[in-house]
N, C-alpha and C. Protein backbone atom coordinates (compact mmCIF):
# COMPACT_ATOMS: atom_id res chain seq x y z
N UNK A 1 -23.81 -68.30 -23.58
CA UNK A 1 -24.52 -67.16 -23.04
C UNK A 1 -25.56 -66.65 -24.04
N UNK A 2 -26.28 -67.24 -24.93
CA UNK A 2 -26.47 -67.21 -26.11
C UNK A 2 -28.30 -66.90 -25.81
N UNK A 3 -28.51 -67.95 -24.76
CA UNK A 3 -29.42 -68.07 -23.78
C UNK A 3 -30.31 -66.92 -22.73
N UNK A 4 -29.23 -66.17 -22.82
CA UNK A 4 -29.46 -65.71 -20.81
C UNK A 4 -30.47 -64.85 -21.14
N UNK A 5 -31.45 -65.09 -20.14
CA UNK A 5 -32.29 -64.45 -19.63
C UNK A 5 -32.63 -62.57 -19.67
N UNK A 6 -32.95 -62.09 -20.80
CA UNK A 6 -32.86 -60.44 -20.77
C UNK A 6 -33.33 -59.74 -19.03
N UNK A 7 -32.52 -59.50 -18.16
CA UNK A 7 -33.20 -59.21 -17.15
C UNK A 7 -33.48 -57.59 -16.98
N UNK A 8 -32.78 -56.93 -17.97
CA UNK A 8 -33.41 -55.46 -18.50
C UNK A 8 -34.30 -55.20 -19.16
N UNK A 9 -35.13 -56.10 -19.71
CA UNK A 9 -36.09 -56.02 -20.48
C UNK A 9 -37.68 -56.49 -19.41
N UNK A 10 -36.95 -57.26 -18.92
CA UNK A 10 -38.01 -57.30 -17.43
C UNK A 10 -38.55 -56.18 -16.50
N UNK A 11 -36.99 -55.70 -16.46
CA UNK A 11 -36.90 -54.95 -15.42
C UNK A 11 -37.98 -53.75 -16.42
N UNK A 12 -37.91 -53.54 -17.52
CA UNK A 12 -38.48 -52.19 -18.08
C UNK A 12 -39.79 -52.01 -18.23
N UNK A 13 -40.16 -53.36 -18.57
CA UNK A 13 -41.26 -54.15 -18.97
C UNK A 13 -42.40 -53.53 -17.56
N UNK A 14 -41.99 -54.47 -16.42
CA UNK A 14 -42.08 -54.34 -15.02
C UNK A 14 -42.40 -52.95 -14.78
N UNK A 15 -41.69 -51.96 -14.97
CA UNK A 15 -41.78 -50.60 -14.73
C UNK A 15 -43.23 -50.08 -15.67
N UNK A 16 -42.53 -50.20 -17.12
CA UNK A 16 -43.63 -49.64 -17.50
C UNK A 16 -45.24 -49.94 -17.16
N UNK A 17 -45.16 -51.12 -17.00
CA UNK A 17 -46.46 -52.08 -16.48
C UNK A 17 -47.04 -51.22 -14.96
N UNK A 18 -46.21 -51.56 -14.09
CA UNK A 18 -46.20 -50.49 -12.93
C UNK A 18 -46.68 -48.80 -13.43
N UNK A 19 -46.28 -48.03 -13.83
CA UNK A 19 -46.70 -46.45 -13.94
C UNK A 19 -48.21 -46.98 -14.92
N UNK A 20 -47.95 -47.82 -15.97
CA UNK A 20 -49.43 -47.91 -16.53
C UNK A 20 -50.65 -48.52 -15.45
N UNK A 21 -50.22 -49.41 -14.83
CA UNK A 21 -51.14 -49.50 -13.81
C UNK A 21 -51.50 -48.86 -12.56
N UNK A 22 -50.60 -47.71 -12.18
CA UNK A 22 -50.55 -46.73 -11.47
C UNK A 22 -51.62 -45.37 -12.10
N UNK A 23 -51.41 -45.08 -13.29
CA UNK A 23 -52.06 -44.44 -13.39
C UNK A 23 -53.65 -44.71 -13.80
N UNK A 24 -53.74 -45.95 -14.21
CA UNK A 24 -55.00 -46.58 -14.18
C UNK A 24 -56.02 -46.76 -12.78
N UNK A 25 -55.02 -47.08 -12.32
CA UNK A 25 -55.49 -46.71 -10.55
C UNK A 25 -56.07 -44.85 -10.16
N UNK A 26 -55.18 -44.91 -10.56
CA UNK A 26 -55.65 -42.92 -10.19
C UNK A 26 -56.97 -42.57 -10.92
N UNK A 27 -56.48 -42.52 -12.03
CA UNK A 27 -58.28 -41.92 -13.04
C UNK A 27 -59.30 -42.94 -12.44
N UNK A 28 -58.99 -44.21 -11.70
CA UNK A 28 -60.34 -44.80 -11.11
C UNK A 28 -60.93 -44.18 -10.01
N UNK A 29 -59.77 -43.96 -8.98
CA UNK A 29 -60.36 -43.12 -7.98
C UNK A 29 -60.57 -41.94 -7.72
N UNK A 30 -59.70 -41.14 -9.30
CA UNK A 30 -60.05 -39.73 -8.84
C UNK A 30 -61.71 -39.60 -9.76
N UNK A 31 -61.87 -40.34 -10.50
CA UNK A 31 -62.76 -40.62 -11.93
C UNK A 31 -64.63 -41.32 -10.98
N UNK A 32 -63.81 -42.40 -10.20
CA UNK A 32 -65.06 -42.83 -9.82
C UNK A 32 -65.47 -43.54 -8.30
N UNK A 33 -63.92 -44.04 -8.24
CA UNK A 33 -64.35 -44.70 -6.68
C UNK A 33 -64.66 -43.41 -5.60
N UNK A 34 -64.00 -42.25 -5.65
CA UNK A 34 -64.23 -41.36 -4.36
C UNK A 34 -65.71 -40.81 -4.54
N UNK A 35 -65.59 -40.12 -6.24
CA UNK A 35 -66.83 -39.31 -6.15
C UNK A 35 -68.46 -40.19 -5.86
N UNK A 36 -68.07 -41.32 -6.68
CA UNK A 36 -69.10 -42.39 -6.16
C UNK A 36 -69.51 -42.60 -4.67
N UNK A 37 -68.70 -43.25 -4.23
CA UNK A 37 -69.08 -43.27 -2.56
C UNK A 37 -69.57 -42.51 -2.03
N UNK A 38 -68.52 -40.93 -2.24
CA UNK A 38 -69.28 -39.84 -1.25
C UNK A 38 -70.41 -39.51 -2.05
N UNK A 39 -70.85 -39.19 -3.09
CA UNK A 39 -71.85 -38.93 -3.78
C UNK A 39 -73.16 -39.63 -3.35
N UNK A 40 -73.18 -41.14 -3.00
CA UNK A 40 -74.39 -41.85 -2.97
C UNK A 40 -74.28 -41.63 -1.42
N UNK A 41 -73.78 -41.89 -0.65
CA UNK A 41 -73.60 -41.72 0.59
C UNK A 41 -74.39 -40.63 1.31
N UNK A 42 -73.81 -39.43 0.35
CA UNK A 42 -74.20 -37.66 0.50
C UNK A 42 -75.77 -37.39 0.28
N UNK A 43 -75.69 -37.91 -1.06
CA UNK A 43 -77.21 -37.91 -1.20
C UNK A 43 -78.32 -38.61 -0.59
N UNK A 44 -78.11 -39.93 0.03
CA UNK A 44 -78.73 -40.42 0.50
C UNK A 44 -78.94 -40.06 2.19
N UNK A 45 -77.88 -39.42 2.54
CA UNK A 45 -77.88 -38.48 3.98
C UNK A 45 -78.65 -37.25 4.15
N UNK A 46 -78.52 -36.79 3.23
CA UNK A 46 -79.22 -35.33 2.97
C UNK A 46 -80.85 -35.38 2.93
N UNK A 47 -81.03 -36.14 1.32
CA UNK A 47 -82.51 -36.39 1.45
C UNK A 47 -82.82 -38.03 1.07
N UNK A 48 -82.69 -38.68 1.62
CA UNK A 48 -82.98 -39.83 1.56
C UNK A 48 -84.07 -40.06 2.58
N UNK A 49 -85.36 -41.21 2.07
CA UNK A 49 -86.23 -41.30 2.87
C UNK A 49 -86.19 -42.96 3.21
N UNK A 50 -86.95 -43.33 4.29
CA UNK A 50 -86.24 -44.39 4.90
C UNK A 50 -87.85 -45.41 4.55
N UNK A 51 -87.46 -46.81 3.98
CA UNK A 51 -88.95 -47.32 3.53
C UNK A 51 -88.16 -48.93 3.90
N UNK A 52 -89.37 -49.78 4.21
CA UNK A 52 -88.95 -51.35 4.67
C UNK A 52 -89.44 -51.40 2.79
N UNK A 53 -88.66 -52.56 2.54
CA UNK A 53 -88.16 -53.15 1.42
C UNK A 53 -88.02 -54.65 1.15
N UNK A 54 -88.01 -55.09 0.19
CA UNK A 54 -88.38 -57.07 0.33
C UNK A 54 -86.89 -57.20 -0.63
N UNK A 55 -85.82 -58.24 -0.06
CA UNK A 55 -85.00 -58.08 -0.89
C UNK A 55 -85.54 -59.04 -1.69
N UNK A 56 -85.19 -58.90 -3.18
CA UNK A 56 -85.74 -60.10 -3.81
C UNK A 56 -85.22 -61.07 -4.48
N UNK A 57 -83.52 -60.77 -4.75
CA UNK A 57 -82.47 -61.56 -5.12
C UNK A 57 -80.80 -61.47 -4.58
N UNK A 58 -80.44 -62.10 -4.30
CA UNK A 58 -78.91 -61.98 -3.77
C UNK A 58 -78.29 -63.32 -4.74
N UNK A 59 -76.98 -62.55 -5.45
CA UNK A 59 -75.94 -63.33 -5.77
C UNK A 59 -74.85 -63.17 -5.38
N UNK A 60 -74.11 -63.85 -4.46
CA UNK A 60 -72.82 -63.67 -3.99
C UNK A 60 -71.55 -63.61 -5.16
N UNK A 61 -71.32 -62.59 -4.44
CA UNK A 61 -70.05 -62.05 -5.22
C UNK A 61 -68.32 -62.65 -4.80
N UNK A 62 -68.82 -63.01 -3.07
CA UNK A 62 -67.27 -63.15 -3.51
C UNK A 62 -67.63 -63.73 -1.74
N UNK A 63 -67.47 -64.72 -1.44
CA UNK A 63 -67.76 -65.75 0.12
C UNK A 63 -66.89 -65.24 0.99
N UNK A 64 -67.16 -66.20 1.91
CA UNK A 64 -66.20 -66.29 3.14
C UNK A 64 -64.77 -66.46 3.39
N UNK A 65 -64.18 -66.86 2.39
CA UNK A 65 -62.87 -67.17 1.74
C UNK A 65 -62.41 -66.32 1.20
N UNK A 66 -62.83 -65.17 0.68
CA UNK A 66 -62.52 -64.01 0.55
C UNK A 66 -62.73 -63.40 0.99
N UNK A 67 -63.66 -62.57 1.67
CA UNK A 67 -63.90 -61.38 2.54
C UNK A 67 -65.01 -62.04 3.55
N UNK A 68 -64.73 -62.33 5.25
CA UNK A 68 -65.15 -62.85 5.80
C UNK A 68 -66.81 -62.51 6.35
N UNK A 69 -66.71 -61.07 5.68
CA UNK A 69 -68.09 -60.74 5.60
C UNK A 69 -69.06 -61.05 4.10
N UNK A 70 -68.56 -61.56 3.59
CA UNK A 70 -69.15 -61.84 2.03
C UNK A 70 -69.78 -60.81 1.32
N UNK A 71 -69.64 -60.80 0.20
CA UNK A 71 -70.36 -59.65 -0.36
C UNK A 71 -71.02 -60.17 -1.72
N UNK A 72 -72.35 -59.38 -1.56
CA UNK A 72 -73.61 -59.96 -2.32
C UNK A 72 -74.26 -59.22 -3.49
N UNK A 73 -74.56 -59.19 -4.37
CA UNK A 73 -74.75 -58.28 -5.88
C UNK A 73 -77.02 -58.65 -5.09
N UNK A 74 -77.39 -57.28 -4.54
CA UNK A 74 -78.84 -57.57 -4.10
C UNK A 74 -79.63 -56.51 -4.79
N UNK A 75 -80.77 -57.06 -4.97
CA UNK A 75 -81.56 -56.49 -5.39
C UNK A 75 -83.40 -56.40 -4.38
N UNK A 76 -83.61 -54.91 -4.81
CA UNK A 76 -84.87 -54.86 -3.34
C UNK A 76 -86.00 -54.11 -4.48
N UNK A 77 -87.14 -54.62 -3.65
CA UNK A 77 -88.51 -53.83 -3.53
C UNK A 77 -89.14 -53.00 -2.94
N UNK A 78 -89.23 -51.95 -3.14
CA UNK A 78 -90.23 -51.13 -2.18
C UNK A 78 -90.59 -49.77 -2.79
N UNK A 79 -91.96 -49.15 -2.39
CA UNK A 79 -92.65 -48.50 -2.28
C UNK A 79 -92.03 -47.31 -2.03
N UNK A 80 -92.02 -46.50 -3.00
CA UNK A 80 -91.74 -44.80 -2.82
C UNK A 80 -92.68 -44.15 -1.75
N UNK A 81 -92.32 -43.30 -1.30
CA UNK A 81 -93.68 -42.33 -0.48
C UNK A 81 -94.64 -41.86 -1.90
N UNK A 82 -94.56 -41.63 -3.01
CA UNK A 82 -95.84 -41.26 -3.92
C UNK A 82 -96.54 -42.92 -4.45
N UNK A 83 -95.96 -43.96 -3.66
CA UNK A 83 -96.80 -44.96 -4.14
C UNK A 83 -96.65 -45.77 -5.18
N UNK A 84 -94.96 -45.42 -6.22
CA UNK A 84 -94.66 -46.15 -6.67
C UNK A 84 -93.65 -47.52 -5.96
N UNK A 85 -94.23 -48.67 -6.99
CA UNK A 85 -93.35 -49.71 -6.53
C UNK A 85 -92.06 -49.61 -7.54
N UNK A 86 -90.70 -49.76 -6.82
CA UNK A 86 -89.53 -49.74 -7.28
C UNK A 86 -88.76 -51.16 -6.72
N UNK A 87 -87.81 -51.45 -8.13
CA UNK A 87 -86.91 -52.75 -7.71
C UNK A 87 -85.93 -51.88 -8.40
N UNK A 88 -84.70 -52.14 -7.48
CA UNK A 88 -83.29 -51.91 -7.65
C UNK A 88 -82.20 -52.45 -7.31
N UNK A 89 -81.31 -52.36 -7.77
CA UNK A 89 -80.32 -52.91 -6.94
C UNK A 89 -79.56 -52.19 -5.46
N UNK A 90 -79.00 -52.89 -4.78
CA UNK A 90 -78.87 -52.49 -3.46
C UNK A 90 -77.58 -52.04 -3.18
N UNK A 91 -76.74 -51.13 -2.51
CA UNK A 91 -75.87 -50.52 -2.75
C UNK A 91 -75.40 -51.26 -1.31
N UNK A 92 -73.82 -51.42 -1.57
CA UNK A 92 -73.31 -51.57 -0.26
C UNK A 92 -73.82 -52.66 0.79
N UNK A 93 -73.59 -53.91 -0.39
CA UNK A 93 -74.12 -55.39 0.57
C UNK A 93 -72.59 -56.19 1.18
N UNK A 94 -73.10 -56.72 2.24
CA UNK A 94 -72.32 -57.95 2.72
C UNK A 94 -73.67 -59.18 2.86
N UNK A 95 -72.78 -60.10 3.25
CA UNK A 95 -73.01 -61.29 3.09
C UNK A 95 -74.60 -61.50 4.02
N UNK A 96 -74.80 -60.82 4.90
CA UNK A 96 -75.74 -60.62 5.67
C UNK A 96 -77.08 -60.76 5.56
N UNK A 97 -77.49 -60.26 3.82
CA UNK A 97 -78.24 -60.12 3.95
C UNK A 97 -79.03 -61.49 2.63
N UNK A 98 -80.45 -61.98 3.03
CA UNK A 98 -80.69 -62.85 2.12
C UNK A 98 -82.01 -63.12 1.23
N UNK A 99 -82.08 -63.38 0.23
CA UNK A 99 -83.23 -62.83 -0.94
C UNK A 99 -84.52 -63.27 0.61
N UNK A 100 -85.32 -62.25 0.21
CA UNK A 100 -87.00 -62.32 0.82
C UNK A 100 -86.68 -61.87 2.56
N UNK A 101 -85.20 -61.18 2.89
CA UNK A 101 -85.31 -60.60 3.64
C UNK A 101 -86.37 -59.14 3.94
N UNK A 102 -86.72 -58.94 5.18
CA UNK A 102 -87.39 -57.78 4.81
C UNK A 102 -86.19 -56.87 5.82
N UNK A 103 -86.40 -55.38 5.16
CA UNK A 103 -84.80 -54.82 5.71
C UNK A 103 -85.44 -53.17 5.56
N UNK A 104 -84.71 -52.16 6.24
CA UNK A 104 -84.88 -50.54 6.24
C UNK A 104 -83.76 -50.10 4.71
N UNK A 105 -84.77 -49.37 3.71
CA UNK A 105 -83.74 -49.38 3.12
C UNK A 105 -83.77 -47.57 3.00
N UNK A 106 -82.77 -47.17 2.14
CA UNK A 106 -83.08 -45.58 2.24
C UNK A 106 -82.62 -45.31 1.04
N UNK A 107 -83.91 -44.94 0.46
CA UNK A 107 -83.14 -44.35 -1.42
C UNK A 107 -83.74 -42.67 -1.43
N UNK A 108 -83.09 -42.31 -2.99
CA UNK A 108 -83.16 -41.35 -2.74
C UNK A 108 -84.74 -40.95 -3.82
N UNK A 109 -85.12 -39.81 -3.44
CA UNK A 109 -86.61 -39.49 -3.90
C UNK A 109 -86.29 -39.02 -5.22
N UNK A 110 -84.94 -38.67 -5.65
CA UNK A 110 -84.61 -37.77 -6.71
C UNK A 110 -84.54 -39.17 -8.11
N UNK A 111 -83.57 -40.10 -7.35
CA UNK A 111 -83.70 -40.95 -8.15
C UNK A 111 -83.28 -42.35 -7.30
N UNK A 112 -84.25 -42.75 -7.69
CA UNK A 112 -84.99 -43.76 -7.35
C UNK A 112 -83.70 -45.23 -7.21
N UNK A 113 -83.21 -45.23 -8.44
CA UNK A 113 -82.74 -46.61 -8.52
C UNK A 113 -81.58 -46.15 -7.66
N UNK A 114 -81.37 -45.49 -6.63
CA UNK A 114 -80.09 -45.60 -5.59
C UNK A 114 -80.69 -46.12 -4.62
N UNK A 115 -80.57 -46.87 -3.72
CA UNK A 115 -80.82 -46.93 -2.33
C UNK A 115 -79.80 -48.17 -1.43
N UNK A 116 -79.63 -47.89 -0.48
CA UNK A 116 -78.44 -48.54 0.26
C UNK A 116 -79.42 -49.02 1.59
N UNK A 117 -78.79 -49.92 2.23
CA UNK A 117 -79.24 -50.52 4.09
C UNK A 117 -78.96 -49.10 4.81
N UNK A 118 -79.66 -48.99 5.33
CA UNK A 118 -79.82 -47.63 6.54
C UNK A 118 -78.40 -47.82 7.37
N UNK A 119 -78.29 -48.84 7.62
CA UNK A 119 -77.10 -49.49 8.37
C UNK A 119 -75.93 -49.44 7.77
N UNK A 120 -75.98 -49.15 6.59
CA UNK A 120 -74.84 -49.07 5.22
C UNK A 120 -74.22 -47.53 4.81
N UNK A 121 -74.83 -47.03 5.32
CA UNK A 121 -74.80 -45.33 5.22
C UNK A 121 -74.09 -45.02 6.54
N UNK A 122 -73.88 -44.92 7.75
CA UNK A 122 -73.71 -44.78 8.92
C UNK A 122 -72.46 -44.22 8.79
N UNK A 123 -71.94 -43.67 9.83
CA UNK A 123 -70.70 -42.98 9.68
C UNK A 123 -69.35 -43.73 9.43
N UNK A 124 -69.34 -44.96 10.23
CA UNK A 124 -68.05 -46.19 10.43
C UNK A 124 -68.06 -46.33 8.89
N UNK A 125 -69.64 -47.00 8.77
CA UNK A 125 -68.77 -47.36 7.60
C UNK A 125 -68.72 -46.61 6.36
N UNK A 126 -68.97 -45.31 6.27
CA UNK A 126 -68.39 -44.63 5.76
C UNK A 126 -67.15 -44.02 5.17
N UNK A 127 -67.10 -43.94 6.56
CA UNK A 127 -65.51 -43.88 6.99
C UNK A 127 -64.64 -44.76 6.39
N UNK A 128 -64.71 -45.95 6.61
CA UNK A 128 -64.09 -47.11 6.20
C UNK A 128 -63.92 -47.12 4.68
N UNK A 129 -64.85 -46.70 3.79
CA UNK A 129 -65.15 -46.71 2.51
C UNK A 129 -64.16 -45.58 1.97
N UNK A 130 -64.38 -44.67 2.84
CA UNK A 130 -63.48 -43.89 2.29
C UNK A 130 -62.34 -43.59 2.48
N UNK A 131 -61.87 -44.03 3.66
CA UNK A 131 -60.76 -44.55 3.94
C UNK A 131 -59.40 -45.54 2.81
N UNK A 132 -60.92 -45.96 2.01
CA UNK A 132 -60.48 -47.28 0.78
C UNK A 132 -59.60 -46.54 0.06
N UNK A 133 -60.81 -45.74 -0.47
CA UNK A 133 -60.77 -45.27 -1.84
C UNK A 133 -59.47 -44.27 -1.54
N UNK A 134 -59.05 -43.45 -0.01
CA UNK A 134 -58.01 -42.97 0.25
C UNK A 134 -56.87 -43.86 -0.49
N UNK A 135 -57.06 -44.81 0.57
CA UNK A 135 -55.73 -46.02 0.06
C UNK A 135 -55.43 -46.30 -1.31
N UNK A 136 -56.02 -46.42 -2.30
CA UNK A 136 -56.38 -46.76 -3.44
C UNK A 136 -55.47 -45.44 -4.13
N UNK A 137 -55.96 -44.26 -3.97
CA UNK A 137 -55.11 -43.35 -4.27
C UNK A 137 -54.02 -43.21 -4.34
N UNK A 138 -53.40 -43.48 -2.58
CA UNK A 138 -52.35 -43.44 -2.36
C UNK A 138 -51.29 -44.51 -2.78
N UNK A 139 -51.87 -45.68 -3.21
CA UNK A 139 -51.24 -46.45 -4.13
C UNK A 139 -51.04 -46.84 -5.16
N UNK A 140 -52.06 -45.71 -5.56
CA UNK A 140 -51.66 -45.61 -7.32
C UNK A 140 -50.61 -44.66 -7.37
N UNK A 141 -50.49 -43.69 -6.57
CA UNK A 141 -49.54 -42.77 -6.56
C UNK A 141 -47.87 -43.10 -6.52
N UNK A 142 -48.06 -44.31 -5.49
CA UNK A 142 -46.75 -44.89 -5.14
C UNK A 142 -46.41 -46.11 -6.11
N UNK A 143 -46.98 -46.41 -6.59
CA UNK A 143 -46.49 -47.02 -7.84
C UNK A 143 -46.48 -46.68 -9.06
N UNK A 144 -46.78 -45.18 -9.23
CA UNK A 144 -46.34 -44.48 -10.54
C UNK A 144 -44.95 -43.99 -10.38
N UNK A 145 -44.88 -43.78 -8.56
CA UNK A 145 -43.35 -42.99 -8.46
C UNK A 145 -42.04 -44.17 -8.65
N UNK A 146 -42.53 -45.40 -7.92
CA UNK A 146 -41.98 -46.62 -7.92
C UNK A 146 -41.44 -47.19 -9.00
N UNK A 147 -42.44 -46.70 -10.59
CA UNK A 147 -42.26 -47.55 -11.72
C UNK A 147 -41.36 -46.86 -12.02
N UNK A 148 -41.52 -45.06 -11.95
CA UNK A 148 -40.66 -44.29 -12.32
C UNK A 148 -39.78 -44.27 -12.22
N UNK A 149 -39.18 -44.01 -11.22
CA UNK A 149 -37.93 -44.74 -10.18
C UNK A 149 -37.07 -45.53 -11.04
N UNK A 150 -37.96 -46.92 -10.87
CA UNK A 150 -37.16 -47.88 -11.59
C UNK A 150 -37.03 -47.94 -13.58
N UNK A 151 -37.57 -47.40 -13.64
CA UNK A 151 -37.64 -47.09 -15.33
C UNK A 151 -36.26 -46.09 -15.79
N UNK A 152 -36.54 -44.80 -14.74
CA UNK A 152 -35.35 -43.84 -15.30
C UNK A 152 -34.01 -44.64 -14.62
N UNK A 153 -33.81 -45.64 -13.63
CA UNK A 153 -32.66 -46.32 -13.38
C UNK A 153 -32.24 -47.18 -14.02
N UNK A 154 -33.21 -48.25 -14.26
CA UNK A 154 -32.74 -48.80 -15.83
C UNK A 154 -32.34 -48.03 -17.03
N UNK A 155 -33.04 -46.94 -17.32
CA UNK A 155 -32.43 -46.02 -18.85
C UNK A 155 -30.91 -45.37 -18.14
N UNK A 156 -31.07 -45.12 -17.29
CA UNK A 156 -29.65 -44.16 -16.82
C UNK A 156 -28.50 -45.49 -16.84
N UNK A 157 -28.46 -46.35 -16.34
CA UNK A 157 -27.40 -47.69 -16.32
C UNK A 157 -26.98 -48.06 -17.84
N UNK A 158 -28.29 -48.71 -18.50
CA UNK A 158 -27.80 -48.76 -19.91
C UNK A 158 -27.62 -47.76 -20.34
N UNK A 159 -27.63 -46.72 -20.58
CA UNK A 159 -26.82 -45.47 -20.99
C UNK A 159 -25.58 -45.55 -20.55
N UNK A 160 -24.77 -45.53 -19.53
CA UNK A 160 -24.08 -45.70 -18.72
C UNK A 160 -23.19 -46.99 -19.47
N UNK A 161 -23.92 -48.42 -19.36
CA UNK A 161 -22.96 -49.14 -19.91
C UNK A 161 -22.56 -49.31 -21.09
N UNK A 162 -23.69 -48.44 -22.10
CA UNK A 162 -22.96 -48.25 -23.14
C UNK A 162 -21.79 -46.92 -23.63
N UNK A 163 -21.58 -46.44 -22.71
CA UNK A 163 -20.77 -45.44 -23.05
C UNK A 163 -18.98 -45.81 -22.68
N UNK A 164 -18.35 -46.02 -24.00
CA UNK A 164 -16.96 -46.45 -23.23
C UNK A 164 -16.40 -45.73 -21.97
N UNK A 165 -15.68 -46.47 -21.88
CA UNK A 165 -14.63 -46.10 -20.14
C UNK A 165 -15.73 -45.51 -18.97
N UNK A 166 -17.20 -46.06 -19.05
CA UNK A 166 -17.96 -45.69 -17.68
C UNK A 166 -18.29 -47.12 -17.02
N UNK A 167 -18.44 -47.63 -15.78
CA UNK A 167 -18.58 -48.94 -15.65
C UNK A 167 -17.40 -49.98 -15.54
């Protein structure tokens, strides 16, 4: 028995790993995934102005095999209303779209290097986005309680079996 397998040390290991990645989850979404979304979203609803745009590069991020809509790291051109030309990157791509497309894009006048697909802003998928970043929350949450859980049950047992006449 000289051998066997520590399966309390797993088990703790496991836990702690769990609440550390639980709470790594949380400071992301309370830190950046929510305020991000609604933030660019918000701003770009409010005062965002709407300009055709040349995309000028797409690198796929992640195909059909992963997300059946693909999603694309893009970058666009276009013309401010004061007449500057701006290239940025493009907020909120799927697979859809492809370099030297021409497309509606809507950035914001305040600052420039935001702008998303007109079609990308819309309420669904909004919704959907934030819907995410809901989820995301809610499962960092449940696996801080989860690790917890199992962390103070492991310390309470070995306590337990080391104490004569308990067990």
């Amino acid at each position: 028995m000289e051998n066997a397998p520590d399966h309390g040390r797993t088990v703790r290991n496991g836990s702690l790993a769990m609440i550390g990645l639980g709470v790594l989850l949380f400071v992301l979404s309370l830190v950046y995934l929510i305020p991000h979304d609604m933030g660019v979203t918000s701003d770009l609803r409010s005062r965002g102005v709407h300009v055709p745009a040349v995309v000028t590069e797409c690198v796929e991020v992640s195909g059909p095999q992963d997300n059946p809509a693909g999603n694309s790291e893009c970058r666009v051109r276009f013309t401010t209303a004061e007449g500057a030309s701006v290239e940025t990157r493009l907020a909120y791509v799927t697979g859809t779209v492809k370099a030297r497309d021409t497309v509606t894009v809507v950035y914001d006048p305040r600052h420039t290097d935001t702008a998303a697909l007109a079609s990308s802003i819309g309420f669904w998928d909004s919704l959907v986005r934030n819907a995410l970043d809901v989820v995301a929350l809610v499962a960092s949450v449940v696996m801080i309680l989860v690790g917890l859980a199992v962390h103070l049950a492991y310390r309470w047992l070995t306590r337990a079996r080391s104490r004569p006449g308990v067990m």
